[in-house]
N, C-alpha and C. Protein backbone atom coordinates (compact mmCIF):
# COMPACT_ATOMS: atom_id res chain seq x y z
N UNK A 1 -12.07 -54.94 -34.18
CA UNK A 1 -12.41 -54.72 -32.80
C UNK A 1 -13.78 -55.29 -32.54
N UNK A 2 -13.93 -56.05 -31.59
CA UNK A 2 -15.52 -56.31 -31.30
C UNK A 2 -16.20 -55.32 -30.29
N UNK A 3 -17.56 -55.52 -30.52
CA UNK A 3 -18.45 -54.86 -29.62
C UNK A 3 -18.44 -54.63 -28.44
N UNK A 4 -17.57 -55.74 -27.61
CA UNK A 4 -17.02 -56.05 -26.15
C UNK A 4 -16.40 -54.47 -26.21
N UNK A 5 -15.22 -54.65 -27.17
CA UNK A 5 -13.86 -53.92 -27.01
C UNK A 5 -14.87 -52.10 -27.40
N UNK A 6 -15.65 -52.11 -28.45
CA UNK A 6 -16.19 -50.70 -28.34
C UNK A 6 -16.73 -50.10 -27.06
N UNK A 7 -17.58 -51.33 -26.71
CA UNK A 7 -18.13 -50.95 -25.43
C UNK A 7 -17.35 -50.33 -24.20
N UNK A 8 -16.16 -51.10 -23.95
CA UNK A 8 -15.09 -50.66 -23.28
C UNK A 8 -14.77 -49.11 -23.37
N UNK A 9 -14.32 -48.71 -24.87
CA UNK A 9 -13.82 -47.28 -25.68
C UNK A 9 -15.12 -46.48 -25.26
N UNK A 10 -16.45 -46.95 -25.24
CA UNK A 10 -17.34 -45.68 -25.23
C UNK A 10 -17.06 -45.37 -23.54
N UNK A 11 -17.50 -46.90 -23.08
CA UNK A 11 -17.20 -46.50 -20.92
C UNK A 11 -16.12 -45.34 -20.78
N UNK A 12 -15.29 -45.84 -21.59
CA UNK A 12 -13.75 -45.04 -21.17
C UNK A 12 -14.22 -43.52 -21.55
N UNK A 13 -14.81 -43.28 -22.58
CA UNK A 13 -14.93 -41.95 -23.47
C UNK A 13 -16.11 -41.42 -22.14
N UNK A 14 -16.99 -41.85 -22.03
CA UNK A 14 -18.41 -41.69 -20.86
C UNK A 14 -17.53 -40.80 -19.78
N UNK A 15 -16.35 -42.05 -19.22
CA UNK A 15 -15.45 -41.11 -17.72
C UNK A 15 -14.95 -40.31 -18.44
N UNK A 16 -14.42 -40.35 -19.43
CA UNK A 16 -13.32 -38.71 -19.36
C UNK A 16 -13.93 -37.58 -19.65
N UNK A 17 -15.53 -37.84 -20.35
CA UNK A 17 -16.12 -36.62 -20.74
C UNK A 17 -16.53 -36.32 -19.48
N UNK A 18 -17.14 -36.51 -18.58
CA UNK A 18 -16.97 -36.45 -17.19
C UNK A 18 -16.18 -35.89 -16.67
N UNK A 19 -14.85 -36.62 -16.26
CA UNK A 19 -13.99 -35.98 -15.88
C UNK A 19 -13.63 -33.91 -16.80
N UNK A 20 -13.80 -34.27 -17.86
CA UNK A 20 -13.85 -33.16 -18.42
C UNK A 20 -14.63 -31.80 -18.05
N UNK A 21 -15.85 -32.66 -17.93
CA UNK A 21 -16.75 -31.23 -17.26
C UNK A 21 -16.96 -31.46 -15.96
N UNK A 22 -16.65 -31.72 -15.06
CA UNK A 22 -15.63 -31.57 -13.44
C UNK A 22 -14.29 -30.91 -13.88
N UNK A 23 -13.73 -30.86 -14.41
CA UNK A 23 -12.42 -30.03 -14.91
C UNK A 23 -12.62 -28.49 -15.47
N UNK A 24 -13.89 -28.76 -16.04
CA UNK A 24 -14.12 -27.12 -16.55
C UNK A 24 -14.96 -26.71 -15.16
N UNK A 25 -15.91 -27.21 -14.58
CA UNK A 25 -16.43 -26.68 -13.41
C UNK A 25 -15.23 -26.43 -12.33
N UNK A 26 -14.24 -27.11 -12.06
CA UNK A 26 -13.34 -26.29 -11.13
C UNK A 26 -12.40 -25.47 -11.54
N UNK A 27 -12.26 -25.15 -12.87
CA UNK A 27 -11.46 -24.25 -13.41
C UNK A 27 -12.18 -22.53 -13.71
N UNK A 28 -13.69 -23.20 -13.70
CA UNK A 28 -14.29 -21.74 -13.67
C UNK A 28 -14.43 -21.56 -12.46
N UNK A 29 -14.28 -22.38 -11.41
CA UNK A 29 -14.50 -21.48 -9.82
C UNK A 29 -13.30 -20.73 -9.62
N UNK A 30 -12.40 -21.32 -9.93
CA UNK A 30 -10.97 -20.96 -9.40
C UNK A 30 -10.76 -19.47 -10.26
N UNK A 31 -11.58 -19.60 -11.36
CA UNK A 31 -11.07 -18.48 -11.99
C UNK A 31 -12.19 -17.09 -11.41
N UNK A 32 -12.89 -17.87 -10.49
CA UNK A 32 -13.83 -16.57 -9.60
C UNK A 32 -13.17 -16.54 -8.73
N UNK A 33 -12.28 -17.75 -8.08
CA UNK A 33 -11.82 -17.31 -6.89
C UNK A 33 -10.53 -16.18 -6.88
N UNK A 34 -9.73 -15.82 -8.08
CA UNK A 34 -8.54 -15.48 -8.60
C UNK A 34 -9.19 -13.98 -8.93
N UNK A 35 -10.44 -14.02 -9.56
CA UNK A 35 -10.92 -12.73 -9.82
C UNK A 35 -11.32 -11.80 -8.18
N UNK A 36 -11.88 -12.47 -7.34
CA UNK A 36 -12.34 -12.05 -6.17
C UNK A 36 -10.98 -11.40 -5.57
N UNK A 37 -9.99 -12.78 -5.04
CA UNK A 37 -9.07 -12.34 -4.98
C UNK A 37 -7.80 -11.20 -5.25
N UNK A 38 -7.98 -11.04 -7.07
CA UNK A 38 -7.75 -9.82 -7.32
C UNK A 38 -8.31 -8.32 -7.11
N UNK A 39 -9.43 -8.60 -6.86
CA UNK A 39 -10.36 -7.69 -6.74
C UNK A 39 -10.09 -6.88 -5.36
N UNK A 40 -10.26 -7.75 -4.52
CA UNK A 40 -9.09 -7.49 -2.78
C UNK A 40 -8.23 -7.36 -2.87
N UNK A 41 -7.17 -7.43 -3.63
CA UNK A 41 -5.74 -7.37 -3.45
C UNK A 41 -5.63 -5.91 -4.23
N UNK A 42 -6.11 -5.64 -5.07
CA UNK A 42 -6.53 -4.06 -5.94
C UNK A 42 -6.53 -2.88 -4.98
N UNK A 43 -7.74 -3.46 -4.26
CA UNK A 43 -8.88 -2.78 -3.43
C UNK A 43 -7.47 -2.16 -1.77
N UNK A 44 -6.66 -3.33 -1.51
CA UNK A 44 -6.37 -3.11 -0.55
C UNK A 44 -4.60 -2.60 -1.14
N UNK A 45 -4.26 -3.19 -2.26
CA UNK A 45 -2.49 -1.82 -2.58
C UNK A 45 -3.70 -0.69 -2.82
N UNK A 46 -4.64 -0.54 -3.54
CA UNK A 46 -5.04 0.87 -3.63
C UNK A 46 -4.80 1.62 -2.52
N UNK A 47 -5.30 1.51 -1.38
CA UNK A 47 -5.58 2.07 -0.15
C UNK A 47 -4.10 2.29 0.58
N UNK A 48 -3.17 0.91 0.00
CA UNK A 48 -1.95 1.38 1.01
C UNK A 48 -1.15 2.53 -0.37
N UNK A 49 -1.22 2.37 -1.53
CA UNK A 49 -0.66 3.36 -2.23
C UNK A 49 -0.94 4.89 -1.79
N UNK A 50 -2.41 5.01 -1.62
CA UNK A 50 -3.42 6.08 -1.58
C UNK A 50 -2.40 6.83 -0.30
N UNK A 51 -2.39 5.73 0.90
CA UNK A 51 -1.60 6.07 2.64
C UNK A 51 -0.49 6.53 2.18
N UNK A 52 0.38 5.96 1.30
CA UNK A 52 1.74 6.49 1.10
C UNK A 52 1.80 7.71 0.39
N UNK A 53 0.89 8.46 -0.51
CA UNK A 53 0.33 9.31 -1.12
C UNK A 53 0.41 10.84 -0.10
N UNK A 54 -0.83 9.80 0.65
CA UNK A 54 -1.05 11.53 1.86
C UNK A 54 0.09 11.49 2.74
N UNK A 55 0.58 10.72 3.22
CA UNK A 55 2.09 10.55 4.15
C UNK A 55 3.13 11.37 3.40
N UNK A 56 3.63 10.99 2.14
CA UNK A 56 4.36 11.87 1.36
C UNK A 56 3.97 13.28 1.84
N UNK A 57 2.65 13.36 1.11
CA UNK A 57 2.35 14.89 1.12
C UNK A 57 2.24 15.42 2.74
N UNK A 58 1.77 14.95 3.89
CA UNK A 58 2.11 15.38 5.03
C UNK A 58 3.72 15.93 5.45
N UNK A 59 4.52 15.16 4.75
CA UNK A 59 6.12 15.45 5.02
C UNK A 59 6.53 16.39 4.25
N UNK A 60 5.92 16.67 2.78
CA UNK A 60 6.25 18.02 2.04
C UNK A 60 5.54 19.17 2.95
N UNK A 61 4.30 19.46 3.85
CA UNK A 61 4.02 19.83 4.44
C UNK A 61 4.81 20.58 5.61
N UNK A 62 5.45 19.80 6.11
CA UNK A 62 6.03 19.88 7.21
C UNK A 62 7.74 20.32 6.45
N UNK A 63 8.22 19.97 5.80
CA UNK A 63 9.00 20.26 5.38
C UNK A 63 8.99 22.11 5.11
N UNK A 64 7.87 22.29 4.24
CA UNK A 64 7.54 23.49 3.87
C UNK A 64 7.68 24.40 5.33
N UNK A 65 6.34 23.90 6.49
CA UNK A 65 6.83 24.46 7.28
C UNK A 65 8.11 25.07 8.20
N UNK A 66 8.95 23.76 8.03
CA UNK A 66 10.55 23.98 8.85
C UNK A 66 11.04 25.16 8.12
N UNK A 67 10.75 25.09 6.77
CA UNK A 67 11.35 25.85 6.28
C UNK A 67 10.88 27.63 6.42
N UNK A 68 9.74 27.86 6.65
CA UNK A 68 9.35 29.13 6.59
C UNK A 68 9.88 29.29 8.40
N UNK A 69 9.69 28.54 9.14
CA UNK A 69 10.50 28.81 10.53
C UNK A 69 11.80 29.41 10.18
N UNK A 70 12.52 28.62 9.78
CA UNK A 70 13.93 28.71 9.47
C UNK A 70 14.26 30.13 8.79
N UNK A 71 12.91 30.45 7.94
CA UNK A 71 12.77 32.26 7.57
C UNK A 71 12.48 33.21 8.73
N UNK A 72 11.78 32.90 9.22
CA UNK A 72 11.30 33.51 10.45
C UNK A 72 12.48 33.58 11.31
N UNK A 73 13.50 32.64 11.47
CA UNK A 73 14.63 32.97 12.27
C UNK A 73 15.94 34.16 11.83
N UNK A 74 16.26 33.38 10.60
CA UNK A 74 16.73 34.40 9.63
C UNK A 74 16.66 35.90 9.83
N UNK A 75 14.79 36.27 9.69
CA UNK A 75 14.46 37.79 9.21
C UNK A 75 14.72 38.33 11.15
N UNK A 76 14.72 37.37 12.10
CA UNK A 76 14.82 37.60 13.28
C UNK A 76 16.52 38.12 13.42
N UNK A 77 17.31 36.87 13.08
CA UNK A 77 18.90 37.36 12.86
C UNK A 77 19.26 38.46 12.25
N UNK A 78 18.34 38.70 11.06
CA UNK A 78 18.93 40.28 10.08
C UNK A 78 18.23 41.47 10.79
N UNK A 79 17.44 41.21 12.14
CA UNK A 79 17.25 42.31 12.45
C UNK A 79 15.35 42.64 11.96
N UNK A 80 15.09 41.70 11.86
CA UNK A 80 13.36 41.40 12.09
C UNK A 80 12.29 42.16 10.81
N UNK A 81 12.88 43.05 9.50
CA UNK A 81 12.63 43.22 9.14
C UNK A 81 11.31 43.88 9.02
N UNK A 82 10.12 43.33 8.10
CA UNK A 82 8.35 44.21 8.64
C UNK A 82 8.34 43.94 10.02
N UNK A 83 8.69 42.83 10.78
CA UNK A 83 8.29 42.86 11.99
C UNK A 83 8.70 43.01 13.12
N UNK A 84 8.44 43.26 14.26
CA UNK A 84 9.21 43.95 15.29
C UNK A 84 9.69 42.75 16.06
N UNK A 85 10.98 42.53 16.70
CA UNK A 85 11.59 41.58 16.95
C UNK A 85 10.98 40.75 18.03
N UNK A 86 9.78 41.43 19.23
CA UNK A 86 9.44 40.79 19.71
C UNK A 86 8.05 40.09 18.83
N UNK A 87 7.46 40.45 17.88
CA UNK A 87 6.46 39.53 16.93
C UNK A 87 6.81 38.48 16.67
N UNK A 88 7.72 38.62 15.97
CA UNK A 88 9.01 37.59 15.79
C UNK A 88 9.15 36.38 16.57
N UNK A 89 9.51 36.72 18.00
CA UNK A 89 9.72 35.70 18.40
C UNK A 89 8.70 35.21 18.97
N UNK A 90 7.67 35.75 19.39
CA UNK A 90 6.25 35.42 19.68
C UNK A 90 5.81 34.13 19.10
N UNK A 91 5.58 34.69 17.71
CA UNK A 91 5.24 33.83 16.28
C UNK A 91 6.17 32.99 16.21
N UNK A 92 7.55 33.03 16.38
CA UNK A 92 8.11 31.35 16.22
C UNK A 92 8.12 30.79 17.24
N UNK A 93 7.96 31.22 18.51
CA UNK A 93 7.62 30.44 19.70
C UNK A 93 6.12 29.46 19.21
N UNK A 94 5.11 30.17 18.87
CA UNK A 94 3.81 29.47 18.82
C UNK A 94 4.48 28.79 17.71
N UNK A 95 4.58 28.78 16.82
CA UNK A 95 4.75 27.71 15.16
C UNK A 95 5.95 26.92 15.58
N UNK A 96 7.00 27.11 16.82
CA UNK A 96 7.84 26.20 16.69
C UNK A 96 7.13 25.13 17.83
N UNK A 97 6.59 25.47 18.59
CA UNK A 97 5.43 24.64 19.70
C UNK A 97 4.35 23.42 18.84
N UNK A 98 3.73 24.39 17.98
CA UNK A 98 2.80 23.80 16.91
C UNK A 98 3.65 22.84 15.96
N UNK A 99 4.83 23.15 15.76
CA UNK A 99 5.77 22.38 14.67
C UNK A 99 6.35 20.87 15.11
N UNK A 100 6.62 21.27 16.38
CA UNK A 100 7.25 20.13 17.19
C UNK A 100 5.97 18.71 17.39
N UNK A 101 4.83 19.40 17.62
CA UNK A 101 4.10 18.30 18.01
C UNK A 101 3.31 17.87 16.57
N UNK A 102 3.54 18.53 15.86
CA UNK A 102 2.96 17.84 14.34
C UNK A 102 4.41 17.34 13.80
N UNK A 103 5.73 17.61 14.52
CA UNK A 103 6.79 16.89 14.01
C UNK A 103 6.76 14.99 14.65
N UNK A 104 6.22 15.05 15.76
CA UNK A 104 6.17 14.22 16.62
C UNK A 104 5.05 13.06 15.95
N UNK A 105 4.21 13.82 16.00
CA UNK A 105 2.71 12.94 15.42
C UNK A 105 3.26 12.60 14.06
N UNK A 106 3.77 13.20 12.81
CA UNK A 106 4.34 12.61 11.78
C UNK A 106 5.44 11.34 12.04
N UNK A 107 6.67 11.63 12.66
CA UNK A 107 6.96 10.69 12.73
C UNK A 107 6.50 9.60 13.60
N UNK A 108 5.82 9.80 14.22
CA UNK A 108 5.14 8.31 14.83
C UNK A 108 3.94 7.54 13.61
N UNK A 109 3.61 8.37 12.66
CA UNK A 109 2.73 7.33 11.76
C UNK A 109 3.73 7.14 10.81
N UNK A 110 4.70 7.73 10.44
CA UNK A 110 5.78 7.51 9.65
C UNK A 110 6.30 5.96 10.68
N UNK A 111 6.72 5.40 11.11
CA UNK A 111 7.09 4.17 12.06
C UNK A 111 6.02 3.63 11.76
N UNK A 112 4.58 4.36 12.40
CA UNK A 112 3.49 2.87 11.76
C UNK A 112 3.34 2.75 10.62
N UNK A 113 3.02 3.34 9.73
CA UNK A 113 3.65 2.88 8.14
C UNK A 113 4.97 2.07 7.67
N UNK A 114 5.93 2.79 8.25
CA UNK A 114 6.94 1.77 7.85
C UNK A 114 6.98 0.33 7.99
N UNK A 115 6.44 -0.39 9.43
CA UNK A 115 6.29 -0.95 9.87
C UNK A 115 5.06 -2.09 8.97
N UNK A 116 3.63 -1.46 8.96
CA UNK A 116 2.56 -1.88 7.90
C UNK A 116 3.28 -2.65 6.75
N UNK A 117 4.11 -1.33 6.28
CA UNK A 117 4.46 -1.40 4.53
C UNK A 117 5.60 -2.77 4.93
N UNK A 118 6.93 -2.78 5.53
CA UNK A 118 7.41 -4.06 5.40
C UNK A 118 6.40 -5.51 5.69
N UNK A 119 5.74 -5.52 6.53
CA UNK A 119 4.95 -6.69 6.92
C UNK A 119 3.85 -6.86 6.09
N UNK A 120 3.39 -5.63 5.11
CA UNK A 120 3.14 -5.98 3.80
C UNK A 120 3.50 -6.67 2.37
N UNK A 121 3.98 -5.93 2.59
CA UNK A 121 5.72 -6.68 1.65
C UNK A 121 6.46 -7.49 1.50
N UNK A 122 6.58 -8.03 2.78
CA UNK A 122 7.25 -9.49 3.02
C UNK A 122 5.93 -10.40 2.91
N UNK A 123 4.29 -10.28 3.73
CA UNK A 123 3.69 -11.31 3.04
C UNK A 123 3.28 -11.40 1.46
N UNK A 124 3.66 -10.62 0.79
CA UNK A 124 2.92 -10.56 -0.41
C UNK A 124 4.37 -11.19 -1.24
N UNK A 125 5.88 -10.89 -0.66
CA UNK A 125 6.98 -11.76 -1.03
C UNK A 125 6.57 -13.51 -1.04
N UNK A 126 6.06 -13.84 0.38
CA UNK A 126 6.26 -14.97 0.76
C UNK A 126 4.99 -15.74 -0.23
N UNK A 127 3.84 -14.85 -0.85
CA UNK A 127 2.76 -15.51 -1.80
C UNK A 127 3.30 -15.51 -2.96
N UNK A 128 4.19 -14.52 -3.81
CA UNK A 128 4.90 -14.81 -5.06
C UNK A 128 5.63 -15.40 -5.05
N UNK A 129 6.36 -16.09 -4.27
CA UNK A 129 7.15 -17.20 -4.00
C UNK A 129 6.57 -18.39 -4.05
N UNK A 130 5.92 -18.19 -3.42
CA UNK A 130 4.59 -19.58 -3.15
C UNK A 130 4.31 -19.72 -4.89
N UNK A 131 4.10 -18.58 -4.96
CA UNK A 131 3.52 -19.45 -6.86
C UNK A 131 4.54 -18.87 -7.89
N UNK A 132 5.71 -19.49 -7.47
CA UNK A 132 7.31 -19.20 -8.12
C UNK A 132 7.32 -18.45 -8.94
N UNK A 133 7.21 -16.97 -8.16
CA UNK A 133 8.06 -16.14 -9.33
C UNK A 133 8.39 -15.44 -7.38
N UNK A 134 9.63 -14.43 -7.61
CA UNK A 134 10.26 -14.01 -6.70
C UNK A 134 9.79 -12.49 -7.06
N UNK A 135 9.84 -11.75 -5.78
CA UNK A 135 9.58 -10.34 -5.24
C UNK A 135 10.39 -9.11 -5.67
């Protein structure tokens, strides 16, 4: 090989080491940008897990409640038991008043959740797709 032809091999070796460290410099950004990114994407299922969390527990709530109504009607049907039949109905008048509009307010954030959670769901489908793996 002559000196011409080395000279050539080192030029060539000069760009790719180059190219090389431009290759590691955008591979360590990307790998901040992927960390950031994860870091938000953590940050924000945390928060919608956390919503689905207290939502659950609002509906065991309410559940619980229907159900002690549903006692209260009962001990009303058998004849009112400790309490005197007009207490009775007093008290499920107010808790079925109080029940209805915390039945109301639940299911209306129950709809905005549902709602959130699919249009969550489907964009976070349409990004694992994007970097081929499926939902």
């Amino acid at each position: 090989m002559s000196t011409q032809n080395h000279q050539v091999l080192h030029a060539d070796h000069l760009r790719w080491k180059s190219d090389v460290a431009m290759w590691r410099q955008d591979i360590e950004e990307w790998q901040k940008e992927q960390a950031r990114l994860l870091a938000d994407l953590e940050t924000a299922l945390g928060a919608e897990v956390e919503a689905l969390k207290q939502h659950k527990e609002t509906i065991a709530r309410h559940e619980g409640l229907i159900a002690s109504h549903e006692q209260l009607i009962s001990q009303l049907e058998a004849g009112g038991g400790r309490m005197s039949h007009d207490e009775i109905e007093a008290r499920m008048a107010n808790e079925h008043s109080k029940e209805a509009g915390r039945h109301e307010t639940t299911a209306t954030a129950h709809e905005r959740i549902k709602r959130h959670h699919h249009r969550a769901m489907s964009r976070l489908a349409v990004v694992l797709k994007a970097l081929g793996r499926e939902a």
